[in-house]
N, C-alpha and C. Protein backbone atom coordinates (compact mmCIF):
# COMPACT_ATOMS: atom_id res chain seq x y z
N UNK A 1 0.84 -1.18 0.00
CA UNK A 1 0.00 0.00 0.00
C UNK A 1 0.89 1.25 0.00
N UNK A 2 0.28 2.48 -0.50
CA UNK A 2 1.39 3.69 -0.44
C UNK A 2 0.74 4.47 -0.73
N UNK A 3 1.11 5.58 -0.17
CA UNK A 3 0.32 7.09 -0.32
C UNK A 3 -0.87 7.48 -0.95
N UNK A 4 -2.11 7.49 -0.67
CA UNK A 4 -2.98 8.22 -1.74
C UNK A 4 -2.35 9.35 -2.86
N UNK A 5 -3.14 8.54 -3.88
CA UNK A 5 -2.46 9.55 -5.09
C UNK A 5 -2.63 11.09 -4.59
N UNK A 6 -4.00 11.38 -4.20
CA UNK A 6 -4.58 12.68 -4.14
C UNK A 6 -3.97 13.34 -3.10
N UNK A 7 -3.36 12.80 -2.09
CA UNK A 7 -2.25 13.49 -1.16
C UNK A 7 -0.45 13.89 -1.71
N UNK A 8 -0.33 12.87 -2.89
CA UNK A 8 1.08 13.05 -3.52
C UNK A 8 2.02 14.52 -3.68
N UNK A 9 0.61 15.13 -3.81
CA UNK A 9 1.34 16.54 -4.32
C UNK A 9 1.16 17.73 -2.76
N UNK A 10 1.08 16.82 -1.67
CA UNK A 10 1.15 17.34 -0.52
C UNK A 10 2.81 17.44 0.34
N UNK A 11 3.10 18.61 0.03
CA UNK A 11 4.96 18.39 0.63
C UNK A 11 4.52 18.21 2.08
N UNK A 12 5.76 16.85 2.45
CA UNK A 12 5.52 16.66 3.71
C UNK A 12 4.19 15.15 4.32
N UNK A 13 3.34 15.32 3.13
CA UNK A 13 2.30 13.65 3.22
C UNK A 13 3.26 12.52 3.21
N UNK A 14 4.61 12.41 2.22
CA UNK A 14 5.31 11.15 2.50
C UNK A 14 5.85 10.90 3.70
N UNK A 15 6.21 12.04 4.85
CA UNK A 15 6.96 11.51 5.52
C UNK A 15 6.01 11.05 6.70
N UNK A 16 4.90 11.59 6.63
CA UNK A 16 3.85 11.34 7.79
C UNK A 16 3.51 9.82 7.31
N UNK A 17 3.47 9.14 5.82
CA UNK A 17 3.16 7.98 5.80
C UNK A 17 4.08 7.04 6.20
N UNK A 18 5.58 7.68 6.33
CA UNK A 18 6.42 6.37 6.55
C UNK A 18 6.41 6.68 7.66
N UNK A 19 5.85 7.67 8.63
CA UNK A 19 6.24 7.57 10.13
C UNK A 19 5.20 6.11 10.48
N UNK A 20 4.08 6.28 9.84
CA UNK A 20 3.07 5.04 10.69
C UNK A 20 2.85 3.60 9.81
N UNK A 21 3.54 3.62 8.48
CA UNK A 21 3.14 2.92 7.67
C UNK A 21 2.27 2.72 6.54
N UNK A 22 1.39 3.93 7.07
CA UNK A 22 -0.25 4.39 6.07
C UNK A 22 -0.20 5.47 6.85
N UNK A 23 -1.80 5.79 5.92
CA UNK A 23 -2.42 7.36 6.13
C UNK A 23 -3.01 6.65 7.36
N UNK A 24 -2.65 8.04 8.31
CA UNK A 24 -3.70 8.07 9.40
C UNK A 24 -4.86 9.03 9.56
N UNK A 25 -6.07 8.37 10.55
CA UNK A 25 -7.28 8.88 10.34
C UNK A 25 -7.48 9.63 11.35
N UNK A 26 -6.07 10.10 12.34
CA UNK A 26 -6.51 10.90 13.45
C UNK A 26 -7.07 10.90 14.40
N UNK A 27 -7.86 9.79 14.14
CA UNK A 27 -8.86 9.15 15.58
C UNK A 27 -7.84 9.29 16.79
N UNK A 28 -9.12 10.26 17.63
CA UNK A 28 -8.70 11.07 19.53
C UNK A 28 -7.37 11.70 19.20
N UNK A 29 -7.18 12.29 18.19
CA UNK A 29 -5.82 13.71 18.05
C UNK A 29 -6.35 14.54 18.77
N UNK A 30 -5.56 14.75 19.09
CA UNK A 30 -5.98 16.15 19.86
C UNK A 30 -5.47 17.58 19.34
N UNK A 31 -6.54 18.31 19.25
CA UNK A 31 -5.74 19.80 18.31
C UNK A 31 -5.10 20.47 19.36
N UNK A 32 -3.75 20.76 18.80
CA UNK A 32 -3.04 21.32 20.25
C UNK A 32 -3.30 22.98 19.74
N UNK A 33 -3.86 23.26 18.50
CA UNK A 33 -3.25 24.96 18.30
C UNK A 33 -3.82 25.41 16.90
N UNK A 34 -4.79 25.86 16.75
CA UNK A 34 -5.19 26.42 15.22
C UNK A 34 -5.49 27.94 15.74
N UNK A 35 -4.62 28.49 14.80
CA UNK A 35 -4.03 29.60 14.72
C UNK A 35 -4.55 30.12 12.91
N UNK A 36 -5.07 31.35 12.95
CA UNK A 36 -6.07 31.59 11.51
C UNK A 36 -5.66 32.86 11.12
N UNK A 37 -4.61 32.94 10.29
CA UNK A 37 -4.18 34.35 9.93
C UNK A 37 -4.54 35.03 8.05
N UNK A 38 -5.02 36.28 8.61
CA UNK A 38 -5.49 36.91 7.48
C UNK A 38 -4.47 37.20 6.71
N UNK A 39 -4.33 36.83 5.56
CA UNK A 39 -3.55 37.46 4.10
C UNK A 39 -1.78 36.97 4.28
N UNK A 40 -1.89 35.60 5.50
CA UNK A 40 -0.66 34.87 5.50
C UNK A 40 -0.99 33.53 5.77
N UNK A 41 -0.69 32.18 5.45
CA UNK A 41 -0.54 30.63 6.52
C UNK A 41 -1.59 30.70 7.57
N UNK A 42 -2.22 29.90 7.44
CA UNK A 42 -2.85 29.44 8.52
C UNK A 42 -2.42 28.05 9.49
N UNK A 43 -2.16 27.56 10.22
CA UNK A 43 -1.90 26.59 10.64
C UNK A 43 -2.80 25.74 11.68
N UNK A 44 -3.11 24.38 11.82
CA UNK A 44 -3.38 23.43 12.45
C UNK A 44 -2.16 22.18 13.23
N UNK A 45 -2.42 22.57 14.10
CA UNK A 45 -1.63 21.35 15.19
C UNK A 45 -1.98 20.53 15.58
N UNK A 46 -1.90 19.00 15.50
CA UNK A 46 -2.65 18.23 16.38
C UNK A 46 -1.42 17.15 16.66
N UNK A 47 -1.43 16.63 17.61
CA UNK A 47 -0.88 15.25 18.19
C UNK A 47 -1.59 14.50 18.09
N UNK A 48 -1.04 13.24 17.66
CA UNK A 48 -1.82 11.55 17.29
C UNK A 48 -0.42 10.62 17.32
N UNK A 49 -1.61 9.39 17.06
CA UNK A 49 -0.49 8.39 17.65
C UNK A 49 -0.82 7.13 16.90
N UNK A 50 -0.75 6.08 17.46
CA UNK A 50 -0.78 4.70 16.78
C UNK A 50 -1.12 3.79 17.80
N UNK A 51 -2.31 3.09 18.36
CA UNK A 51 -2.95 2.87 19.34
C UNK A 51 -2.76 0.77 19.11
N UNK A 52 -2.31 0.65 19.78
CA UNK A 52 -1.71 -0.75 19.83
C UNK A 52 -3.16 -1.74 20.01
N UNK A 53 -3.13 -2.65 19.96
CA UNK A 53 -4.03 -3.98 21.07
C UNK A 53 -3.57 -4.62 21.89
N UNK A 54 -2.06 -3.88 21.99
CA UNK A 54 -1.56 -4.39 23.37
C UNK A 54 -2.16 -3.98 25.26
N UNK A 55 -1.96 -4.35 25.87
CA UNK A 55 -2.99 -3.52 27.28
C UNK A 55 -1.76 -3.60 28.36
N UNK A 56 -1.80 -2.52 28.81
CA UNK A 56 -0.51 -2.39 30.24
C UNK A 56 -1.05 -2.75 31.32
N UNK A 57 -0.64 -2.90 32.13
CA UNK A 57 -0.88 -3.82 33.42
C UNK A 57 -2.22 -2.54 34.46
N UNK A 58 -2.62 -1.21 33.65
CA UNK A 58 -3.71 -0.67 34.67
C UNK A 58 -5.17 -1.61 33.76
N UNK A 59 -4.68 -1.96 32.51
CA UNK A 59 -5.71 -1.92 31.68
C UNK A 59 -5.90 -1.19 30.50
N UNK A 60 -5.25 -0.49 30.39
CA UNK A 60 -4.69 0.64 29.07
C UNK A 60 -4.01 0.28 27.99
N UNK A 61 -4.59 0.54 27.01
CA UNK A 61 -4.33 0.29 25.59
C UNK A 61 -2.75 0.79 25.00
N UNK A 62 -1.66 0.52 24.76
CA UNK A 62 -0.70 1.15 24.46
C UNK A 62 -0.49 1.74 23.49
N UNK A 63 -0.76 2.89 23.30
CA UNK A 63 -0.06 3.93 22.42
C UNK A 63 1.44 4.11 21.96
N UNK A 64 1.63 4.03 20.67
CA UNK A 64 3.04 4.41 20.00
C UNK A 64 3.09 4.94 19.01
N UNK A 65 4.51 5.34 18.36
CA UNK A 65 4.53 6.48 17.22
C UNK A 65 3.81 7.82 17.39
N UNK A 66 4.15 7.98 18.32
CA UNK A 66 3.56 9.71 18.77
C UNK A 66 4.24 11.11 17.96
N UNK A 67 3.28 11.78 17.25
CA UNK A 67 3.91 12.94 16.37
C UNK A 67 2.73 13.89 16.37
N UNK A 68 3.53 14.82 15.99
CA UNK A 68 2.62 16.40 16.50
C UNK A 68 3.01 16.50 14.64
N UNK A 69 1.89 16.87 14.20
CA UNK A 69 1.45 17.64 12.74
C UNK A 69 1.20 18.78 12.47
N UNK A 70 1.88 19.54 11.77
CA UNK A 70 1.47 20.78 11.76
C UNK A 70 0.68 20.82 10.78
N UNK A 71 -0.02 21.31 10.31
CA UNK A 71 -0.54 21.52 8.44
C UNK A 71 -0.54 22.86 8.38
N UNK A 72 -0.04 23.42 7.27
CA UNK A 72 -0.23 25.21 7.00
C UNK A 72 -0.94 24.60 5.70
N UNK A 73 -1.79 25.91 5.80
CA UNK A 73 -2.99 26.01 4.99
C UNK A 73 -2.56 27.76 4.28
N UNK A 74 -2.90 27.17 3.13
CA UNK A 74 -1.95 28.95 2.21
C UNK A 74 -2.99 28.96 1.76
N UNK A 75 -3.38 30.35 1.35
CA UNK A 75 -5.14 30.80 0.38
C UNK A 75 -5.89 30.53 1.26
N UNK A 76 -6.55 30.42 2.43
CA UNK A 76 -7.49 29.84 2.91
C UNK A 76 -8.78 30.23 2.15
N UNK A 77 -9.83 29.73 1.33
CA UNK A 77 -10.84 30.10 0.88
C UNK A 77 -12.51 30.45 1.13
N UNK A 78 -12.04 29.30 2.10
CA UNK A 78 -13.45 28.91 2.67
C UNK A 78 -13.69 28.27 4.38
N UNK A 79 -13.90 28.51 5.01
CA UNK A 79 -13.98 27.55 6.70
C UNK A 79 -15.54 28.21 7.38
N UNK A 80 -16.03 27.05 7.36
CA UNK A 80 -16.85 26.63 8.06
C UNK A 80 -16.41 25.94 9.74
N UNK A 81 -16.27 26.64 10.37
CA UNK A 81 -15.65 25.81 11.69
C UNK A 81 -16.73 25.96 13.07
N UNK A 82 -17.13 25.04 13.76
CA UNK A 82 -17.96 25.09 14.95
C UNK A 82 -17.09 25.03 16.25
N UNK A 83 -17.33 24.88 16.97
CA UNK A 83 -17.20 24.77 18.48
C UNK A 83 -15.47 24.82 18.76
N UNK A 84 -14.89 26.31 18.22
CA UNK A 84 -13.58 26.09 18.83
C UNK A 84 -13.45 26.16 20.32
N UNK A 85 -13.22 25.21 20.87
CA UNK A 85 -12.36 24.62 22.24
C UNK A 85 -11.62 24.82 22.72
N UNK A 86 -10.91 25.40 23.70
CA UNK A 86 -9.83 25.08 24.31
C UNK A 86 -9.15 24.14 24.08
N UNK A 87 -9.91 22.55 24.40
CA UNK A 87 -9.35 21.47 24.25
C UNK A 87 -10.07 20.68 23.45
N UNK A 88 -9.69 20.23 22.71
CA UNK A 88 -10.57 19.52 21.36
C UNK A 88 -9.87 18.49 20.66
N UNK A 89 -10.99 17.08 20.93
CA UNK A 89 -10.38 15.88 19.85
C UNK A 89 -10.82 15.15 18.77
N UNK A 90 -10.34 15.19 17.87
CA UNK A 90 -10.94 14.94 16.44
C UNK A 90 -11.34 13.22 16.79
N UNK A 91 -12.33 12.95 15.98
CA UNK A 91 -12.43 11.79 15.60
C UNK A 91 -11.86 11.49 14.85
N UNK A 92 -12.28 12.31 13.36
CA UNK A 92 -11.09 11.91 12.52
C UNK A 92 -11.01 13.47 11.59
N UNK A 93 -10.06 13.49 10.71
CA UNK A 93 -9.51 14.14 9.77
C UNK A 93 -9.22 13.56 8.23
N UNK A 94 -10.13 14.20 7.47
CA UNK A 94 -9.95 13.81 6.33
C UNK A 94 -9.13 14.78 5.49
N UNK A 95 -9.08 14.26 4.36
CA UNK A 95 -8.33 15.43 3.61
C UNK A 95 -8.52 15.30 1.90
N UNK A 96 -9.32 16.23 1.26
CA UNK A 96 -9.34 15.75 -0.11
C UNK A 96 -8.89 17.01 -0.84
N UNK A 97 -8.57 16.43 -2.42
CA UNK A 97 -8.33 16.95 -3.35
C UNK A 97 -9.58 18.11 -3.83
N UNK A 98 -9.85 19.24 -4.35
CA UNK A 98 -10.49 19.89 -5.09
C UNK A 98 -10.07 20.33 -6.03
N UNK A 99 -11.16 21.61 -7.12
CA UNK A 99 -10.25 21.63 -8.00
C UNK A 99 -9.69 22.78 -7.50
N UNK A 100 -9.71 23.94 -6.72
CA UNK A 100 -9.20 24.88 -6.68
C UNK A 100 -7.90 24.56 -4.91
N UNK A 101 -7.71 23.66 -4.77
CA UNK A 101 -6.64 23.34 -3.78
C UNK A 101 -7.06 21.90 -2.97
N UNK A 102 -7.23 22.48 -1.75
CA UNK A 102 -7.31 20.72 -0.55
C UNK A 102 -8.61 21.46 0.07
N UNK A 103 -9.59 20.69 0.90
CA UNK A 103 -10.40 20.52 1.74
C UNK A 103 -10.07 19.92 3.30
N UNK A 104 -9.67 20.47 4.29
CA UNK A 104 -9.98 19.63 5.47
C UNK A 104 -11.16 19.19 6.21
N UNK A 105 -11.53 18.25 6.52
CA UNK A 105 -12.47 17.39 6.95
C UNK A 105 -12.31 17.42 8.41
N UNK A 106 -12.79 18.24 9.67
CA UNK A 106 -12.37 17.96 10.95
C UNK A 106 -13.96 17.03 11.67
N UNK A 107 -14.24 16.00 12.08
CA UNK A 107 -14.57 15.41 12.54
C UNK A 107 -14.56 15.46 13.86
N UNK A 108 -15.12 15.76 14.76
CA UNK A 108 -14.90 15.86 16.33
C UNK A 108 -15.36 14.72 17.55
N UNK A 109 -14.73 14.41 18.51
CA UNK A 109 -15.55 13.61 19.41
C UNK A 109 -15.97 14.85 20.64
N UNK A 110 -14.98 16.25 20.48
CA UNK A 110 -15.65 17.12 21.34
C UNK A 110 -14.79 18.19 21.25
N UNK A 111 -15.20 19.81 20.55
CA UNK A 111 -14.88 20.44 20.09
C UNK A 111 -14.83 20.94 18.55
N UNK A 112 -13.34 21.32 18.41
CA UNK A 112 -13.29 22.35 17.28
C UNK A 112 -13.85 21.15 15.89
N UNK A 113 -15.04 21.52 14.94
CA UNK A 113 -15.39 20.39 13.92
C UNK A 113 -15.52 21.67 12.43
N UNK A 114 -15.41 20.90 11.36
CA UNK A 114 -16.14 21.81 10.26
C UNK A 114 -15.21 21.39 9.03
N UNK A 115 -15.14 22.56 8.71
CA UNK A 115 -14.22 22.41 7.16
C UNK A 115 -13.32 23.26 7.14
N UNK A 116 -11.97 23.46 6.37
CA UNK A 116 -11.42 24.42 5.42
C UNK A 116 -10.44 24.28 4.08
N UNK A 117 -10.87 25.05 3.75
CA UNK A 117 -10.52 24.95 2.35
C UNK A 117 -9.53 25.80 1.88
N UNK A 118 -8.01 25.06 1.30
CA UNK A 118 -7.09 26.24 1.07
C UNK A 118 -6.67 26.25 -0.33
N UNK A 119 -5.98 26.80 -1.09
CA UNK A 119 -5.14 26.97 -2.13
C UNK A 119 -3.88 25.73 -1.98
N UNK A 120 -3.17 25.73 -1.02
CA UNK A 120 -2.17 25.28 -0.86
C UNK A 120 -2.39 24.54 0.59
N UNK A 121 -1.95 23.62 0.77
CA UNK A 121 -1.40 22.58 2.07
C UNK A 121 -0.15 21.80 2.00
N UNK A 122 0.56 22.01 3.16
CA UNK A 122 1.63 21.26 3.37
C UNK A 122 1.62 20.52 4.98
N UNK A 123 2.38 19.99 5.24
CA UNK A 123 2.40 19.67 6.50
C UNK A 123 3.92 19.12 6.82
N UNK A 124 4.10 19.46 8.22
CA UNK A 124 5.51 18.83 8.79
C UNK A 124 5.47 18.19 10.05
N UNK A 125 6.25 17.16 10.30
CA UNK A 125 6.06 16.20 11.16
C UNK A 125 7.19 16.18 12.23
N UNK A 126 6.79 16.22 13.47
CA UNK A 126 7.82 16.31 14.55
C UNK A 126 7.35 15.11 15.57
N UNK A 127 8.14 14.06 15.17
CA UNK A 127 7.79 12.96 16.56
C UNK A 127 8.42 13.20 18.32
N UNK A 128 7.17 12.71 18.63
CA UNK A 128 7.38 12.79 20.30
C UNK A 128 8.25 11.88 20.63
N UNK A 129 9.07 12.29 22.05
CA UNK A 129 9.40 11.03 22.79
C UNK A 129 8.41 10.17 23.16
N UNK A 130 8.44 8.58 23.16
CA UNK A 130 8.03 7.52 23.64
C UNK A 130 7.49 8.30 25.43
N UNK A 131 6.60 7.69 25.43
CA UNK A 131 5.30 8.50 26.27
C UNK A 131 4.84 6.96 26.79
N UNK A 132 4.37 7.08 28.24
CA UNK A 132 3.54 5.98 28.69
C UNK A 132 1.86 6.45 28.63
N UNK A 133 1.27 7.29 27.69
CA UNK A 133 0.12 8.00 27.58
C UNK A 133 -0.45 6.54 26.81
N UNK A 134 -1.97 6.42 27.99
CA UNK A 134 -2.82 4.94 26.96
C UNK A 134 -4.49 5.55 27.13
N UNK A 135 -5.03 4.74 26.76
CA UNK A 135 -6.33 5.16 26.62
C UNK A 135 -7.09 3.45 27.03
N UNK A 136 -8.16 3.83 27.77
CA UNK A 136 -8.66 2.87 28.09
C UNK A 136 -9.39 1.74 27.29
N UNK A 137 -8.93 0.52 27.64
CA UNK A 137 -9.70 -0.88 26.87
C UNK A 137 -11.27 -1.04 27.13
């Protein structure tokens, strides 16, 4: 398997695929920081991870491959956005092709949800240290 075509021309989508193996769907990221600037980059932050079926001795699911994503969003055209949060975790994040740039897809389990739409997207990837952070079985 390897990269969606429709992400190819995203600088920065290859390296997020070889961090986990595939595209990830973001499920419980948490947005650490969307930041919305007029007539420059916009940016989105979120941390995600790679959620094992392994279980640690409280009962907790083990989490690995932990990386913080940035995405800058250039042209922003269009955003539709609801319930920005303080603290907010996606269900998931999609991301498609249009014809006039990319679409983000924010999906929420509680908080920031909606759309935006840019000219340009890139994204860069900064992995965490190994973390004992799990989520319950």
């Amino acid at each position: 398997m390897s990269l969606p075509a429709e992400l190819e021309s995203i600088v920065g989508a290859q390296e997020l695929y070889h961090w986990f193996g595939y595209w990830p769907d973001f499920h419980d990221a948490e947005v650490v920081r969307f930041h919305l600037s007029l007539g420059a980059p916009s940016k989105l932050k979120v941390h995600t991870w790679e959620m094992t079926n392994k279980v640690d001795a409280a009962g907790f699911y083990k989490l690995i491959k932990h990386v913080t994503v940035e995405f800058t969003l250039d042209g922003v055209t269009t955003m539709n956005l609801q319930d920005p949060w303080e603290h907010s975790i996606l269900f998931d994040l999609g991301i498609n092709k249009t014809d006039s740039g990319f679409r983000l897809d924010l999906s929420s389990s509680y908080g920031l949800s909606g759309t935006i739409e840019a000219k340009e997207l890139s994204l860069q990837i900064t992995p965490e240290p190994a973390n004992n952070t799990a989520t319950s079985s």
